[in-house]
C-alpha atoms as a PDB file:
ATOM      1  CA  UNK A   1     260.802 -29.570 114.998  1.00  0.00           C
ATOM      2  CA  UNK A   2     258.242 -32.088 116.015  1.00  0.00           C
ATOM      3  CA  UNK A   3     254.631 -31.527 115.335  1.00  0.00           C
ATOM      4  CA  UNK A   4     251.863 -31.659 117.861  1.00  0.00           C
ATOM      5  CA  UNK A   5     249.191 -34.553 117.162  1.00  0.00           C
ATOM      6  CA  UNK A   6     245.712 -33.107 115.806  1.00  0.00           C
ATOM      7  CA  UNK A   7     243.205 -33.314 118.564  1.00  0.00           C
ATOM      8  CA  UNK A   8     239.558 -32.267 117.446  1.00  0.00           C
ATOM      9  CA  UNK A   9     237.475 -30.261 119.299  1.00  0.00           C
ATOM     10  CA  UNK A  10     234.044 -30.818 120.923  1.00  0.00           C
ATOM     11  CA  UNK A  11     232.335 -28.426 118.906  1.00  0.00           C
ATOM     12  CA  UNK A  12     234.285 -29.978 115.213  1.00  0.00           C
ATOM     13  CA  UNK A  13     232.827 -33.533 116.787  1.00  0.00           C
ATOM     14  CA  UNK A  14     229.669 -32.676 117.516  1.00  0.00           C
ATOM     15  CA  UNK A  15     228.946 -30.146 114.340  1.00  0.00           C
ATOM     16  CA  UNK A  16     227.863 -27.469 116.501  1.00  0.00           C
ATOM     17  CA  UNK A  17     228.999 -23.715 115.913  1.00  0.00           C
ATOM     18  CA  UNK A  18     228.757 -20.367 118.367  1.00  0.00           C
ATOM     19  CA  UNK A  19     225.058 -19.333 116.890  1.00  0.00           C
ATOM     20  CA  UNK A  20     222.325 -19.029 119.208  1.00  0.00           C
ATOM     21  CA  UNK A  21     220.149 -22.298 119.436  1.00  0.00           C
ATOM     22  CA  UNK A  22     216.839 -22.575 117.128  1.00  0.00           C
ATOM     23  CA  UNK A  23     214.286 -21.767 120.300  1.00  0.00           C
ATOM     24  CA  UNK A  24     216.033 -18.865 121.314  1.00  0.00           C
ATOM     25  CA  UNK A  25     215.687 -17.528 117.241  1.00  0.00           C
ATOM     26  CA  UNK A  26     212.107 -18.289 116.963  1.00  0.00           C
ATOM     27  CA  UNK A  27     211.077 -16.622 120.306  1.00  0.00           C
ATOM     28  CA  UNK A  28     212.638 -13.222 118.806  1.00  0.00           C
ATOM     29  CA  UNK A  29     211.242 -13.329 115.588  1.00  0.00           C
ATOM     30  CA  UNK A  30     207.785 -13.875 117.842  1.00  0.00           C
ATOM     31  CA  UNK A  31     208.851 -11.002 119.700  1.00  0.00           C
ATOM     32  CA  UNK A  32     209.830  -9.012 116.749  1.00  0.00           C
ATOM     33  CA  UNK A  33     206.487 -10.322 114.823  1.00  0.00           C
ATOM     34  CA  UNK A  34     203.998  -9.044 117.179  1.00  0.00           C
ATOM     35  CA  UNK A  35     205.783  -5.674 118.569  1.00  0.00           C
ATOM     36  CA  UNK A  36     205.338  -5.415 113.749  1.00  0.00           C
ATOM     37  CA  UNK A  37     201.382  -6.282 114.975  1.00  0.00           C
ATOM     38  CA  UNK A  38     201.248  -3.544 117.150  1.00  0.00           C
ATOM     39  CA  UNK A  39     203.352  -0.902 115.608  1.00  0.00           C
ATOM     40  CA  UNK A  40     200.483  -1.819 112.172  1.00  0.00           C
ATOM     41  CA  UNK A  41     197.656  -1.976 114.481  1.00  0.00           C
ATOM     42  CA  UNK A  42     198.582   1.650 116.183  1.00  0.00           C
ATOM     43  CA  UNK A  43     198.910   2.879 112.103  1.00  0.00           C
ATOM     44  CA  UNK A  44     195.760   1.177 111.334  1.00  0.00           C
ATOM     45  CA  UNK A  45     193.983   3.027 114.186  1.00  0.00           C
ATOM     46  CA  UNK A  46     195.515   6.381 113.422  1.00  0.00           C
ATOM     47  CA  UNK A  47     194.575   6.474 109.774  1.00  0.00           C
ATOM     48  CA  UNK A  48     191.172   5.257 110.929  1.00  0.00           C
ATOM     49  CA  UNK A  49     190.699   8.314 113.277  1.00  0.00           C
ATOM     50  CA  UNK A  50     192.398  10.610 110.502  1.00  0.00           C
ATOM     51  CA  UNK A  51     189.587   9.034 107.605  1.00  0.00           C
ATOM     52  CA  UNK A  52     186.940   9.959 110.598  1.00  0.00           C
ATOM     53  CA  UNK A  53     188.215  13.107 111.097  1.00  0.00           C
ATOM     54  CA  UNK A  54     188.577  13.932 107.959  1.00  0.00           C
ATOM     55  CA  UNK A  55     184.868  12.952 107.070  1.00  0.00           C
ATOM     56  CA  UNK A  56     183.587  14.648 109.727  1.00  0.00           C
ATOM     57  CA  UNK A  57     185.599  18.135 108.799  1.00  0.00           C
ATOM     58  CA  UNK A  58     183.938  17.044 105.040  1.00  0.00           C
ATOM     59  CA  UNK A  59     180.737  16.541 106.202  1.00  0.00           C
ATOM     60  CA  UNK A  60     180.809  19.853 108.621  1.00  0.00           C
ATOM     61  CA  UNK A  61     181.778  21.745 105.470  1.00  0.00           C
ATOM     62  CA  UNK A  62     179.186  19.954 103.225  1.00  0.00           C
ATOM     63  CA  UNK A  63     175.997  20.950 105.945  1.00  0.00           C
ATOM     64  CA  UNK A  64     177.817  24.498 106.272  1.00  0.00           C
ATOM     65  CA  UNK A  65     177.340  24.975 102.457  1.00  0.00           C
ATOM     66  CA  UNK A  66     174.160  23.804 102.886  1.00  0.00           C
ATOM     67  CA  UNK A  67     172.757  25.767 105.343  1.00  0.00           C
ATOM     68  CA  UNK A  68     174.567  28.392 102.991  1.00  0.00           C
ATOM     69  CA  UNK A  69     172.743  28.134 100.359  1.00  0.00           C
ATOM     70  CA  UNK A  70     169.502  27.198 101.961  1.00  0.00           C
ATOM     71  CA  UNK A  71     169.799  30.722 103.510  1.00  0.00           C
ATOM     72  CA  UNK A  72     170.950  32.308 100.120  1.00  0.00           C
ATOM     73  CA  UNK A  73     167.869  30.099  98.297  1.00  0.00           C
ATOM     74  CA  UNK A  74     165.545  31.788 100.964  1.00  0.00           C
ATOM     75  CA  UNK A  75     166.472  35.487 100.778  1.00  0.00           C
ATOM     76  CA  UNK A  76     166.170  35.184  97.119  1.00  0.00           C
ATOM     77  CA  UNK A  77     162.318  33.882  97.411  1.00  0.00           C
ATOM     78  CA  UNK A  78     162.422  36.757  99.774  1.00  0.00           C
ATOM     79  CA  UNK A  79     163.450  39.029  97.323  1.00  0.00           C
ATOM     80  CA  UNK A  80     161.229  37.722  94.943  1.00  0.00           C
ATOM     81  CA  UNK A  81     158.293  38.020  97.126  1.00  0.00           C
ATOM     82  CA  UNK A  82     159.247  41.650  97.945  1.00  0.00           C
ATOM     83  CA  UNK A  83     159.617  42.722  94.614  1.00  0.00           C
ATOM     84  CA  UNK A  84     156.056  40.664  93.706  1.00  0.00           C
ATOM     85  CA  UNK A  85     154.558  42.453  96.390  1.00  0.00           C
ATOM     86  CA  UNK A  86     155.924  46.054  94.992  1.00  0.00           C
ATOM     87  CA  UNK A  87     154.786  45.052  91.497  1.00  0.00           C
ATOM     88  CA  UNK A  88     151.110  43.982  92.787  1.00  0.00           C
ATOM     89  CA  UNK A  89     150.774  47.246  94.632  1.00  0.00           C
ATOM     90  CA  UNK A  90     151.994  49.035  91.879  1.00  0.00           C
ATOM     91  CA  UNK A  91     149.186  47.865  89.954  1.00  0.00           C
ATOM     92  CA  UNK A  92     146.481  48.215  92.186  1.00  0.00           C
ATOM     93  CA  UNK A  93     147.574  51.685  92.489  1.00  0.00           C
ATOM     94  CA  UNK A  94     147.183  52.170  88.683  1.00  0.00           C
ATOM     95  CA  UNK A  95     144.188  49.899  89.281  1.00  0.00           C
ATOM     96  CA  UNK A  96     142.382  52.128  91.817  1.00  0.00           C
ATOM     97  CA  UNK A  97     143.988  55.123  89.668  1.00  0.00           C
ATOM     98  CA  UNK A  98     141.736  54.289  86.454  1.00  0.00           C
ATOM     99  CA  UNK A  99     138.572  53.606  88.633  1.00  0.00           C
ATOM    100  CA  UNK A 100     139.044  56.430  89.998  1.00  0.00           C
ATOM    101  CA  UNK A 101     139.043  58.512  86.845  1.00  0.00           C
ATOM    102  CA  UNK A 102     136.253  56.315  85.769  1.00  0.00           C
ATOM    103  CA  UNK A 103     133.935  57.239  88.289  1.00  0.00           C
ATOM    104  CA  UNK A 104     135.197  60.944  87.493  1.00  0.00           C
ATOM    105  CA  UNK A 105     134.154  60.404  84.109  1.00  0.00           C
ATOM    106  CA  UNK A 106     130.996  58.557  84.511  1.00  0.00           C
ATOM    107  CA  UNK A 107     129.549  61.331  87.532  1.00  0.00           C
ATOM    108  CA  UNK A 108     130.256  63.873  84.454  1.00  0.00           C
ATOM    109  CA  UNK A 109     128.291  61.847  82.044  1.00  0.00           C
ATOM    110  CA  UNK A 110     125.750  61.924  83.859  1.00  0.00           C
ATOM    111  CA  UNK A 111     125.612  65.175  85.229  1.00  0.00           C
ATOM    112  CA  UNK A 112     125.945  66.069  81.590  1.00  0.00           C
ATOM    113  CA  UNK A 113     123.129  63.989  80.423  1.00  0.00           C
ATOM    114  CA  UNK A 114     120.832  65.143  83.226  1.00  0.00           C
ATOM    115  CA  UNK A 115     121.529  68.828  82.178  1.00  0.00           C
ATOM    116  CA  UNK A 116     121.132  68.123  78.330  1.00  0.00           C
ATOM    117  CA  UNK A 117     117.693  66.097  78.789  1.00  0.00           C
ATOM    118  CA  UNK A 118     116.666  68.951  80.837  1.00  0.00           C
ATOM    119  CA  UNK A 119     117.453  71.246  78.164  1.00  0.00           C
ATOM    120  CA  UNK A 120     116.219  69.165  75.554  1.00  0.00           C
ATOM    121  CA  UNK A 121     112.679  69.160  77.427  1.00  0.00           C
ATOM    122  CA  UNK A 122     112.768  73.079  78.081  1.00  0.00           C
ATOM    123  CA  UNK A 123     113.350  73.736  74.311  1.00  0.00           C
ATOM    124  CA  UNK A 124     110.692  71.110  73.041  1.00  0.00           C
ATOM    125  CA  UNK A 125     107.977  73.594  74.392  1.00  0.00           C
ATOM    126  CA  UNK A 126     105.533  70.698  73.921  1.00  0.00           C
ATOM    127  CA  UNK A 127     103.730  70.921  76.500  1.00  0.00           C
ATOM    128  CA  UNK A 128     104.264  67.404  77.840  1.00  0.00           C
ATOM    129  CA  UNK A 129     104.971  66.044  81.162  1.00  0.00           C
ATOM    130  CA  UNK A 130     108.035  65.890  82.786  1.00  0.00           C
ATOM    131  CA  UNK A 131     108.423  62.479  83.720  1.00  0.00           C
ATOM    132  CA  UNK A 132     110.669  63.071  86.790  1.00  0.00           C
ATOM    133  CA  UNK A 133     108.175  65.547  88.192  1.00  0.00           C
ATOM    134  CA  UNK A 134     105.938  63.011  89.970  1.00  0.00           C
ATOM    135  CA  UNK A 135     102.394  65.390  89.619  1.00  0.00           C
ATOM    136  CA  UNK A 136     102.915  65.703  86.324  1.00  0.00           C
ATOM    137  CA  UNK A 137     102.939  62.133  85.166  1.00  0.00           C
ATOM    138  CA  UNK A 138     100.461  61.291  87.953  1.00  0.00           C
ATOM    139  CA  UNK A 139      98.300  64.086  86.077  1.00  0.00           C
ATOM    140  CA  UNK A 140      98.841  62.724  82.311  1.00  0.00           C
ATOM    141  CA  UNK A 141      98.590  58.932  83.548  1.00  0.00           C
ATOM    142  CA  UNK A 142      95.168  59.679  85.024  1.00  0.00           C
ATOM    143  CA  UNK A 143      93.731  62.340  82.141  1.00  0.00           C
ATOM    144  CA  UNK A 144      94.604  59.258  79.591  1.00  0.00           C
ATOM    145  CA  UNK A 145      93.212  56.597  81.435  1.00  0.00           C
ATOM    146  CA  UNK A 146      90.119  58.192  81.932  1.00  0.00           C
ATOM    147  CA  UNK A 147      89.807  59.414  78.000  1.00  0.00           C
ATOM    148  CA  UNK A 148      87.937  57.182  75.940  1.00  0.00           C
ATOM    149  CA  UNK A 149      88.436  58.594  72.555  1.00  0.00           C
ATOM    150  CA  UNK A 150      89.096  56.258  69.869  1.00  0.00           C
ATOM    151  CA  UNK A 151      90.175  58.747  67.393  1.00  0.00           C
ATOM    152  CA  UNK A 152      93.047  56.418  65.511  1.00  0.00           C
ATOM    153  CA  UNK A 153      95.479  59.385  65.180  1.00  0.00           C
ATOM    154  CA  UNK A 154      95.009  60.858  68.270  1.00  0.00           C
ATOM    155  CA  UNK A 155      95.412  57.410  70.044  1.00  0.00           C
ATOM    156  CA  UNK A 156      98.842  56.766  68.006  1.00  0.00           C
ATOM    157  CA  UNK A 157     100.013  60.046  68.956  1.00  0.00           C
ATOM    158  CA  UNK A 158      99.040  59.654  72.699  1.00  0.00           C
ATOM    159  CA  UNK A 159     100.763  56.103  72.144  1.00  0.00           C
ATOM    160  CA  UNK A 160     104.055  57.919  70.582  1.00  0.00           C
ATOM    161  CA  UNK A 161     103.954  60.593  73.733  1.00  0.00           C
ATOM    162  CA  UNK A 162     104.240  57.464  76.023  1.00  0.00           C
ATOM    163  CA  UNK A 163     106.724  55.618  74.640  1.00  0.00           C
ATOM    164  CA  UNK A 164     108.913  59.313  74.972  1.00  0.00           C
ATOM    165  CA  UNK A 165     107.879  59.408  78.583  1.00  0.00           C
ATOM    166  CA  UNK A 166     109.527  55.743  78.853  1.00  0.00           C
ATOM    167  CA  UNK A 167     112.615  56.826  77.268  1.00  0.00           C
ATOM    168  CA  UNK A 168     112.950  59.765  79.567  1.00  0.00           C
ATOM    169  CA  UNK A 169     111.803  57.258  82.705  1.00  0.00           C
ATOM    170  CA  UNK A 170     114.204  54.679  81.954  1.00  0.00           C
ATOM    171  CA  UNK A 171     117.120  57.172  81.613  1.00  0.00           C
ATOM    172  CA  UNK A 172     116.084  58.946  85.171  1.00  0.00           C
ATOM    173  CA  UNK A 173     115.845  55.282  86.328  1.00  0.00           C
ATOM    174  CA  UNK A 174     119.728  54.605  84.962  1.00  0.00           C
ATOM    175  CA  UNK A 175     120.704  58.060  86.489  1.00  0.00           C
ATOM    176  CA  UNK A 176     119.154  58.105  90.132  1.00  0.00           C
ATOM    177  CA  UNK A 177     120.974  56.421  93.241  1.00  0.00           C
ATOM    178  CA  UNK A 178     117.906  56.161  95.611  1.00  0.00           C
ATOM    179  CA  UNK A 179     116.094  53.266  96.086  1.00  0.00           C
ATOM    180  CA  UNK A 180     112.584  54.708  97.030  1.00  0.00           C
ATOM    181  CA  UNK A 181     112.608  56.841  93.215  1.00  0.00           C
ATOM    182  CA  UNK A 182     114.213  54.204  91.491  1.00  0.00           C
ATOM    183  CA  UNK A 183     110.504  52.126  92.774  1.00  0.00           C
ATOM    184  CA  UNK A 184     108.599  55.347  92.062  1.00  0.00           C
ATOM    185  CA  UNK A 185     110.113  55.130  88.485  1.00  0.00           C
ATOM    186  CA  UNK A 186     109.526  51.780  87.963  1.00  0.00           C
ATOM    187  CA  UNK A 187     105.862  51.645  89.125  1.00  0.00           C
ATOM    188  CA  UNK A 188     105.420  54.264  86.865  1.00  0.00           C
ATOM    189  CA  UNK A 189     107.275  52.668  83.607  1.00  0.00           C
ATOM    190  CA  UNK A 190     104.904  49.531  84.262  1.00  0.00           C
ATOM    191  CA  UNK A 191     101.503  51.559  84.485  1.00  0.00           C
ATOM    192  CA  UNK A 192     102.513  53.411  81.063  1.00  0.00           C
ATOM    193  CA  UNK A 193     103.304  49.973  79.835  1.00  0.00           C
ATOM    194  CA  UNK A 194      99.812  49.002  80.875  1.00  0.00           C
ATOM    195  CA  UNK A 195      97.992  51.645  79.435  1.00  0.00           C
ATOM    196  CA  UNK A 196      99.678  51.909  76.190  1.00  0.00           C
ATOM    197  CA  UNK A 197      98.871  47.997  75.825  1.00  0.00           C
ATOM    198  CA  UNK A 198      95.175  49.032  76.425  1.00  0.00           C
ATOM    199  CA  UNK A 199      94.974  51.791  74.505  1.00  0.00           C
ATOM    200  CA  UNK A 200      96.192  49.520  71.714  1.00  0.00           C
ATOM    201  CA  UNK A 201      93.293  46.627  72.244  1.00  0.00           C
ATOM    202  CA  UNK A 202      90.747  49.888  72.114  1.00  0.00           C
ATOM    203  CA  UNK A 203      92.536  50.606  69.114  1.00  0.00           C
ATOM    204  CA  UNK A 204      92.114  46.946  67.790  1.00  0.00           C
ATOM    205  CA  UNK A 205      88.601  46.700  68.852  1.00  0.00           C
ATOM    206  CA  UNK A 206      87.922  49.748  66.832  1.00  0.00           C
ATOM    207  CA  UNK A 207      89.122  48.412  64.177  1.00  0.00           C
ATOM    208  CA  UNK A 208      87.391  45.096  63.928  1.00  0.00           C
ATOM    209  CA  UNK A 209      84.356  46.736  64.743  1.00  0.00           C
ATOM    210  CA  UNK A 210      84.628  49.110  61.604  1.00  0.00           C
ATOM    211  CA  UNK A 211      85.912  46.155  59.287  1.00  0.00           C
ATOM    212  CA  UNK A 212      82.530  44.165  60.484  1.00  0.00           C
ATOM    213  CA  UNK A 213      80.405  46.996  59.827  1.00  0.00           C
ATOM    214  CA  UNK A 214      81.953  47.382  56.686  1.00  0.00           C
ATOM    215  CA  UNK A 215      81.291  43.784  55.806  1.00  0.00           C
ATOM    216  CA  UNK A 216      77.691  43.760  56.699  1.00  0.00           C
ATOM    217  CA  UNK A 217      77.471  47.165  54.521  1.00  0.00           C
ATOM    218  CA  UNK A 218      78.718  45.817  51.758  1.00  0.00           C
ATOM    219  CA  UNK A 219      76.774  44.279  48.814  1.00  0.00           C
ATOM    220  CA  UNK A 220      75.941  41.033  48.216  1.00  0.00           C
ATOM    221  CA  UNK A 221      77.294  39.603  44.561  1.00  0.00           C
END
């Protein structure tokens, strides 16, 4: 059998095979390339919006809890000021409580003290003034002023009299609640004051007039 003579081909001559030409590669892998752009651009975009939702869900819990506990924080000052309050009235009632039963007290003392000065003056049976008996003291201020007896132990014991009459007048002055006796007393403290001071410098004039007599008396050495 003969054999056919080898004829080569266009493609074996030229080098060429049946894959697509270079351009037509490169504009697919463009295509391919920026359909990858889009498809990571549309990813990049949603994980953008799920960060931002995400911190806005965060940050809508995070001012939740704190308008939470802002509103917890104030009903506890609330409490707190409530419970202040309470204690505050509480003691102001035990406050007004003890004033009260101070006054009680006090009105008693002095009832009592009235009554027992009273009583002390009706059994002394001295026949002295009583003090809050306005004619009376007018009567002994006005009999002692106008004495002039310089008797030393019946001036002392006129002297002693009036310092009593103080006591009493002082304690009546303590005691009373009106204005116009609470004067009455204390015009009348001042002009016993007054006389006992003068009833003293008679006293002291007395005196140095009996030690200068005596001097003059006496014999000369």
């Amino acid at each position: 059998m003969s054999t056919l003579p080898f004829v080569p081909s266009d493609e074996f001559i030229t080098g060429s095979s049946h894959s697509p030409p270079k351009d037509a590669k490169s504009a697919k892998k463009s295509k391919l390339s920026k359909a990858e752009k889009d498809r990571l651009q549309k990813e990049n975009d949603e994980r953008r919006q799920m960060q931002e939702e995400e911190a806005r869900i965060l940050a809508k819990q995070e001012e939740k809890e704190r308008l939470e506990r802002e509103r917890k924080e104030e009903e506890e000052q609330q409490r707190l000021e409530i419970k202040d309050q309470e204690r505050r009235e509480d003691e102001l009632n035990e406050l007004r409580y003890l004033l009260e039963e101070n006054q009680t007290a006090v009105a008693k003392w002095e009832t009592d003290s009235r009554e027992k000065t009273k009583w002390d003056r009706y059994m002394r049976c001295d026949g002295s003034p009583d003090p809050s008996v306005q004619k009376e003291i007018n009567t002994f201020i006005t009999l002692w002023r106008e004495n002039t007896e310089v008797q030393f132990k019946l001036v002392l014991k006129e002297c002693a009299l009036a310092l009593q009459l103080l006591e009493e007048l002082e304690g009546h002055l303590r005691d009373t609640a009106e204005p116009a006796e609470a004067l009455r007393y204390q015009e009348t403290l001042l002009t016993i004051h007054k006389l006992i001071h003068a009833k003293h410098n008679v006293i002291t004039e007395e005196i140095l007039k009996v030690w200068t007599q005596m001097v003059k008396c006496a014999p000369r050495r």
